[in-house]
Protein backbone atom coordinates (compact mmCIF):
# COMPACT_ATOMS: atom_id res chain seq x y z
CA UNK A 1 0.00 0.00 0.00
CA UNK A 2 1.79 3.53 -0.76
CA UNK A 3 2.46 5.46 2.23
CA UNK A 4 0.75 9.10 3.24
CA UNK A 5 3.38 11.88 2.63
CA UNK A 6 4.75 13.83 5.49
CA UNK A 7 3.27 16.46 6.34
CA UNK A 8 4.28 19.73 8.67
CA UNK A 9 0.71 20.65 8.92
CA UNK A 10 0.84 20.75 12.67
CA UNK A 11 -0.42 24.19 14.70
CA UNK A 12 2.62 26.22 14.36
CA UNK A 13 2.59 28.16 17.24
CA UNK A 14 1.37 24.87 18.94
CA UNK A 15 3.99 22.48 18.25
CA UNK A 16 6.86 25.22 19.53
CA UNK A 17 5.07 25.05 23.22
CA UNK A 18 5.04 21.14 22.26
CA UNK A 19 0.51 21.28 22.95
CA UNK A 20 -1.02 21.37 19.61
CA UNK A 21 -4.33 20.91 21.30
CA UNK A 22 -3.71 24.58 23.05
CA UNK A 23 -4.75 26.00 19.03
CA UNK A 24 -9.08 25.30 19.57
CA UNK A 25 -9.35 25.08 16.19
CA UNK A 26 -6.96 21.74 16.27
CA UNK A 27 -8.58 20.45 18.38
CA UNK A 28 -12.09 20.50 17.90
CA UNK A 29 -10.54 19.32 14.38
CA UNK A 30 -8.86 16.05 16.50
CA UNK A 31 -12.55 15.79 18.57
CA UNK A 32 -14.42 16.00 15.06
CA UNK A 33 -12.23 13.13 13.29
CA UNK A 34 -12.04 11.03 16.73
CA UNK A 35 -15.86 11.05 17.13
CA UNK A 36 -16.58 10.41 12.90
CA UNK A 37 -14.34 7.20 13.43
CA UNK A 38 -16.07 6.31 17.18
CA UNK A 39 -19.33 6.13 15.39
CA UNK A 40 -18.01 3.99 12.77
CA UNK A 41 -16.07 2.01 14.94
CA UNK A 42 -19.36 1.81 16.88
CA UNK A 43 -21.58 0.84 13.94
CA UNK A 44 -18.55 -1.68 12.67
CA UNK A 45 -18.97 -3.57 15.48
CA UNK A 46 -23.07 -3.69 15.67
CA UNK A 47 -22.80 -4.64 11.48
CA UNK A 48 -20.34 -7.25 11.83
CA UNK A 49 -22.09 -8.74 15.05
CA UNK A 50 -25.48 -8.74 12.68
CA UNK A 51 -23.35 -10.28 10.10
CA UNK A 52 -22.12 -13.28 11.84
CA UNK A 53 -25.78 -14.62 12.15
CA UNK A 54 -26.05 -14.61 8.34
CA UNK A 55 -22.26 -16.71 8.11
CA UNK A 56 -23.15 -19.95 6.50
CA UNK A 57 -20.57 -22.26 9.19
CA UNK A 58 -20.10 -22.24 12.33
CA UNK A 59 -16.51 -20.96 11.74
CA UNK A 60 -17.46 -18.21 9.60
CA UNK A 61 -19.50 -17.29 12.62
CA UNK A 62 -16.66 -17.42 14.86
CA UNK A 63 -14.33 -15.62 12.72
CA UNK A 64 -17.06 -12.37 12.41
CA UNK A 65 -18.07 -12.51 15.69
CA UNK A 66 -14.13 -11.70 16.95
CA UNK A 67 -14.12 -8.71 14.36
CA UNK A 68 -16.79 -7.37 15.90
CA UNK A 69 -15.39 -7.22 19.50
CA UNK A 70 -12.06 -5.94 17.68
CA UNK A 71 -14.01 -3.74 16.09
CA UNK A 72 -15.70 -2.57 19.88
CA UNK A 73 -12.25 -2.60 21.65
CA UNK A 74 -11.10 0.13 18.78
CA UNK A 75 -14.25 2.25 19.75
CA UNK A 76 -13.19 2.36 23.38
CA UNK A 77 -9.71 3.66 22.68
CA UNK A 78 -11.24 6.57 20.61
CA UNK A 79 -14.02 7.14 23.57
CA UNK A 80 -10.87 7.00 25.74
CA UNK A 81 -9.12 9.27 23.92
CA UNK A 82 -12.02 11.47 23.73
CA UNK A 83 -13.00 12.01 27.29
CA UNK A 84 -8.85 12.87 28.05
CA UNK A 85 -10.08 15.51 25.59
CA UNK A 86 -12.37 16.70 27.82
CA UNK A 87 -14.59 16.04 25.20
CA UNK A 88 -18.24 14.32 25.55
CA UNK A 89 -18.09 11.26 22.76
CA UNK A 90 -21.99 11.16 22.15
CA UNK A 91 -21.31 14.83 21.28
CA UNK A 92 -18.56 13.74 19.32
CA UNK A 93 -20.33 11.66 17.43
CA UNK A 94 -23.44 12.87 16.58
CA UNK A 95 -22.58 15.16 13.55
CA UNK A 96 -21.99 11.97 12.00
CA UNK A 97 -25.10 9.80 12.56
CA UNK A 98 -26.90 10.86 9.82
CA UNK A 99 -24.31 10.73 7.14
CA UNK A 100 -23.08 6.94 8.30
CA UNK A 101 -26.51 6.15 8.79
CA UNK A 102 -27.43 6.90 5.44
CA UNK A 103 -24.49 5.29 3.60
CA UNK A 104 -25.50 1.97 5.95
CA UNK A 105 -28.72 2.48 4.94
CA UNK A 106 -28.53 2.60 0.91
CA UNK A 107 -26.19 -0.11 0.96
CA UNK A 108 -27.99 -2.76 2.61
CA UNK A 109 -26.60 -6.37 1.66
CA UNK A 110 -28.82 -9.19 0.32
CA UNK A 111 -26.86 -11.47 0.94
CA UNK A 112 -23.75 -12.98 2.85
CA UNK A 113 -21.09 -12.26 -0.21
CA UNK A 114 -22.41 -8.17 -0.24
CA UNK A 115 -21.98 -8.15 3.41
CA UNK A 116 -18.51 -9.24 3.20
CA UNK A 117 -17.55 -6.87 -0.14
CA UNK A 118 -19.12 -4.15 1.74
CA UNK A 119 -17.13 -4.44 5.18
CA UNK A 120 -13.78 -5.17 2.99
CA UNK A 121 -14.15 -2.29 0.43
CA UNK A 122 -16.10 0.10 2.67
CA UNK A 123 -14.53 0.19 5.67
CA UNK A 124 -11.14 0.05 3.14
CA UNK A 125 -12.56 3.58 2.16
CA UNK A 126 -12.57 5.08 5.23
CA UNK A 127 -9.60 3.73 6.53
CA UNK A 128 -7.52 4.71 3.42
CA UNK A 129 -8.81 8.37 4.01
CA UNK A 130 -7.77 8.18 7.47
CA UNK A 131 -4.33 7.34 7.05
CA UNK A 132 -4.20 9.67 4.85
CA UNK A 133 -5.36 12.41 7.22
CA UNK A 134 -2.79 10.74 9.54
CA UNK A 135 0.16 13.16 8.09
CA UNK A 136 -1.49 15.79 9.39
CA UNK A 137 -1.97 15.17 13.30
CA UNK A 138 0.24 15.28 16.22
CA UNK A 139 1.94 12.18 16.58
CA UNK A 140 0.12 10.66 19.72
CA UNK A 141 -3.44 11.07 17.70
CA UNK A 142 -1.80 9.64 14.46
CA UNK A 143 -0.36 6.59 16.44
CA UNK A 144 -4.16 6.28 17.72
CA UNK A 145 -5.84 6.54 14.32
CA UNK A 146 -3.52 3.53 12.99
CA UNK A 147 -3.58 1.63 15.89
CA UNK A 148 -7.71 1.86 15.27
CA UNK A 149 -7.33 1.09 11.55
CA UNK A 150 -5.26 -2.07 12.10
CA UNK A 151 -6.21 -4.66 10.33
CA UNK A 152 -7.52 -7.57 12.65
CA UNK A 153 -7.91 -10.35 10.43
CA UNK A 154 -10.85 -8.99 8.07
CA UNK A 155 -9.26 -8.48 5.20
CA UNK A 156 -8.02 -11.80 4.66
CA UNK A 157 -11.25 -13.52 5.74
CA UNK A 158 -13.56 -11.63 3.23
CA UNK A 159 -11.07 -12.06 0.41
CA UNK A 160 -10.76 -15.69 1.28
CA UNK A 161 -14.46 -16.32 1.29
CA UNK A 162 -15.12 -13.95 -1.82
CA UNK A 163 -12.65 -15.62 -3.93
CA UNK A 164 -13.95 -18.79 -3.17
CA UNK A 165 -17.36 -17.99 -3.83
CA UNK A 166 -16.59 -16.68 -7.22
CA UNK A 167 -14.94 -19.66 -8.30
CA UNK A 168 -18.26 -21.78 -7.21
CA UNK A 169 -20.25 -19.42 -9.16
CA UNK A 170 -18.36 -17.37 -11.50
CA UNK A 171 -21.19 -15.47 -13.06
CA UNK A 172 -21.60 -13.76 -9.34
CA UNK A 173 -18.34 -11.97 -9.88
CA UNK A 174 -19.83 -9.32 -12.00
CA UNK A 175 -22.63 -9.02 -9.68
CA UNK A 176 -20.33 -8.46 -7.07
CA UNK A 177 -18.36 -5.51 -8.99
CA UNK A 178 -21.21 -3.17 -9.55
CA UNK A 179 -21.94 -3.75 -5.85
CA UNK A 180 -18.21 -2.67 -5.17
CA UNK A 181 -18.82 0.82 -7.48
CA UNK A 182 -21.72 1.54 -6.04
CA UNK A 183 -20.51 1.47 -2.58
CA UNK A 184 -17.73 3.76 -3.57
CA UNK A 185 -20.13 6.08 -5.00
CA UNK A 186 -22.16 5.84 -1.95
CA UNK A 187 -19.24 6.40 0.02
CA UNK A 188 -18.16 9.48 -1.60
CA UNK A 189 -20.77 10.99 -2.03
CA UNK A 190 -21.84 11.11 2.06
CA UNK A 191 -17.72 12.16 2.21
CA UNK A 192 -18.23 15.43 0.64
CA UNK A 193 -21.67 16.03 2.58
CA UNK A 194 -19.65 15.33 5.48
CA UNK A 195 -16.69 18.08 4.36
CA UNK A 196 -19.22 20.49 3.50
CA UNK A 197 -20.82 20.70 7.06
CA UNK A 198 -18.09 20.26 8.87
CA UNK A 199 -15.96 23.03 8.66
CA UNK A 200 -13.51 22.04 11.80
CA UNK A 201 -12.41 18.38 10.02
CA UNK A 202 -12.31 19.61 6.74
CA UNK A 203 -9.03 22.06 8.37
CA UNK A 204 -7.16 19.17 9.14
CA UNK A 205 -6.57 18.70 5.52
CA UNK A 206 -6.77 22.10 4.18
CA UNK A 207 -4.90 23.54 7.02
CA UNK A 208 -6.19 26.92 9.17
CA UNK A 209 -5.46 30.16 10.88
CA UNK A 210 -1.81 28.80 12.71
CA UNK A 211 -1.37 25.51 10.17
CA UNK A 212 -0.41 24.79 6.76
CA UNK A 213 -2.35 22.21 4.49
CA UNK A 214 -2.16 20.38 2.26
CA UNK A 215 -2.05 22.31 -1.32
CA UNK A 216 -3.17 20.95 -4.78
CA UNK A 217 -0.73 18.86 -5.68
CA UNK A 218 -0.76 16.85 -2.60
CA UNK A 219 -4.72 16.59 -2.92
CA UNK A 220 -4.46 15.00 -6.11
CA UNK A 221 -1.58 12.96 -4.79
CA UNK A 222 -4.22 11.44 -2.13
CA UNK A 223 -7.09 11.07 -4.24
CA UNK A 224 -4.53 8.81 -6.94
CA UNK A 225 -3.63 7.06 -4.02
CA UNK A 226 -6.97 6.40 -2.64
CA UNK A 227 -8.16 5.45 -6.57
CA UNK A 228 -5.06 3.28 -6.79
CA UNK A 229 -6.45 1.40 -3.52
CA UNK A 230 -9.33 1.01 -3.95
CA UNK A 231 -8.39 -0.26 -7.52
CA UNK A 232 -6.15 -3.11 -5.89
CA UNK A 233 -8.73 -3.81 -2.88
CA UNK A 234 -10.76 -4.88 -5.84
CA UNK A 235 -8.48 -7.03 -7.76
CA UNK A 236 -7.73 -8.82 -4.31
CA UNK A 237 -11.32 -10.27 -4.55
CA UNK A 238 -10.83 -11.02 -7.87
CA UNK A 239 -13.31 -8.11 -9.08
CA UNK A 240 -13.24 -5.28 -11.67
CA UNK A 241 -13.08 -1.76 -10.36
């Protein structure tokens, strides 16, 4: 996977008196992106605990079910992380009910296979974005964000499964691909109505008052990346993008 440039997009006043949270806009930026992945963490877990009743073995059941308390354990360490904040979560999270809530709800699965492309390539999504956003926190949030977006097994287990049903039923494969697009679509398009109402997250990319951001180039640098992931996440399941 390519790696997130650098970035020195840190509060510069901030980072001299080594607080970046004592620049408020920074950190009601950090409490904005902590509470948009507590929610997701949150509805992760509740998706992937729904899923596991729908898992055709007893294994399969297994294997879910532990995602879903990984999944769970992640959205304590943001709630954590969030209350050392001073921050209250459910306030944290609430901006981004509706928008998650929607993209769950467009996308419902109707089966097993969708349930597994959609946690593989739309939780991939999100965390690509989120590493990416990564270069632009202090280093004790950014070591939180990827300690959250480890991978803890679920990758492997929905490729596994989706390969493997293709190759029962090959003519499911195409099914399967316009399932993957319109996720994405889905995806992006509760993104930017997400950016657009939330002024204080949006800064962590585009930088504010006492930090830099990130300037064209390196914004069409992380969309090619994000493309270019999304592109192999596919081809791992043996799909078209």
């Amino acid at each position: 996977m390519t790696t997130p440039p650098q970035s020195t997009g840190m509060p510069a006043g901030a980072a001299a008196e080594g607080d970046p949270f004592s620049d408020p806009e920074y950190r009601a930026a950090v409490v904005d992106l902590l509470g948009a992945m507590a929610y997701g963490e949150l509805t992760a877990f509740s998706r992937l605990a729904a899923d596991a009743e729908l898992a055709p073995t007893v294994e399969d059941k297994a294997a879910l079910a532990h995602q879903a308390v990984s999944e769970f354990h992640h959205y304590e360490l943001l709630e954590e992380r969030l209350r050392r904040l001073g921050a209250d979560v459910r306030a944290a999270m609430q901006p981004f009910v509706a928008a998650v809530d929607d993209f769950h709800d467009r996308t419902r699965p109707s089966s097993w296979l969708e349930g597994l492309v959609k946690a593989y390539v739309g939780d991939g999504i999100a965390t690509d974005f989120y590493r990416e956003i990564g270069a632009y926190l202090d280093t004790d949030t950014r070591d939180l964000v990827h300690e959250v977006l480890q991978d803890m097994g679920q990758a492997e287990f929905a490729v596994r499964a989706v390969r493997a049903a293709i190759e029962r039923d090959p003519a499911s494969a195409g099914r399967l691909a316009l399932w993957g697009r319109r996720l994405v679509g889905e995806a992006l398009s509760q993104a930017q109505r997400v950016a657009a109402e939330r002024d204080a997250l949006g800064s962590l990319l585009i930088g504010g008052a006492n930090r830099t951001g990130a300037d064209l180039a390196e914004v069409g640098g992380m969309l090619a990346r994000l493309t270019d992931e999304h592109t192999r996440r596919m081809g791992r399941l043996g799909l078209s993008s």
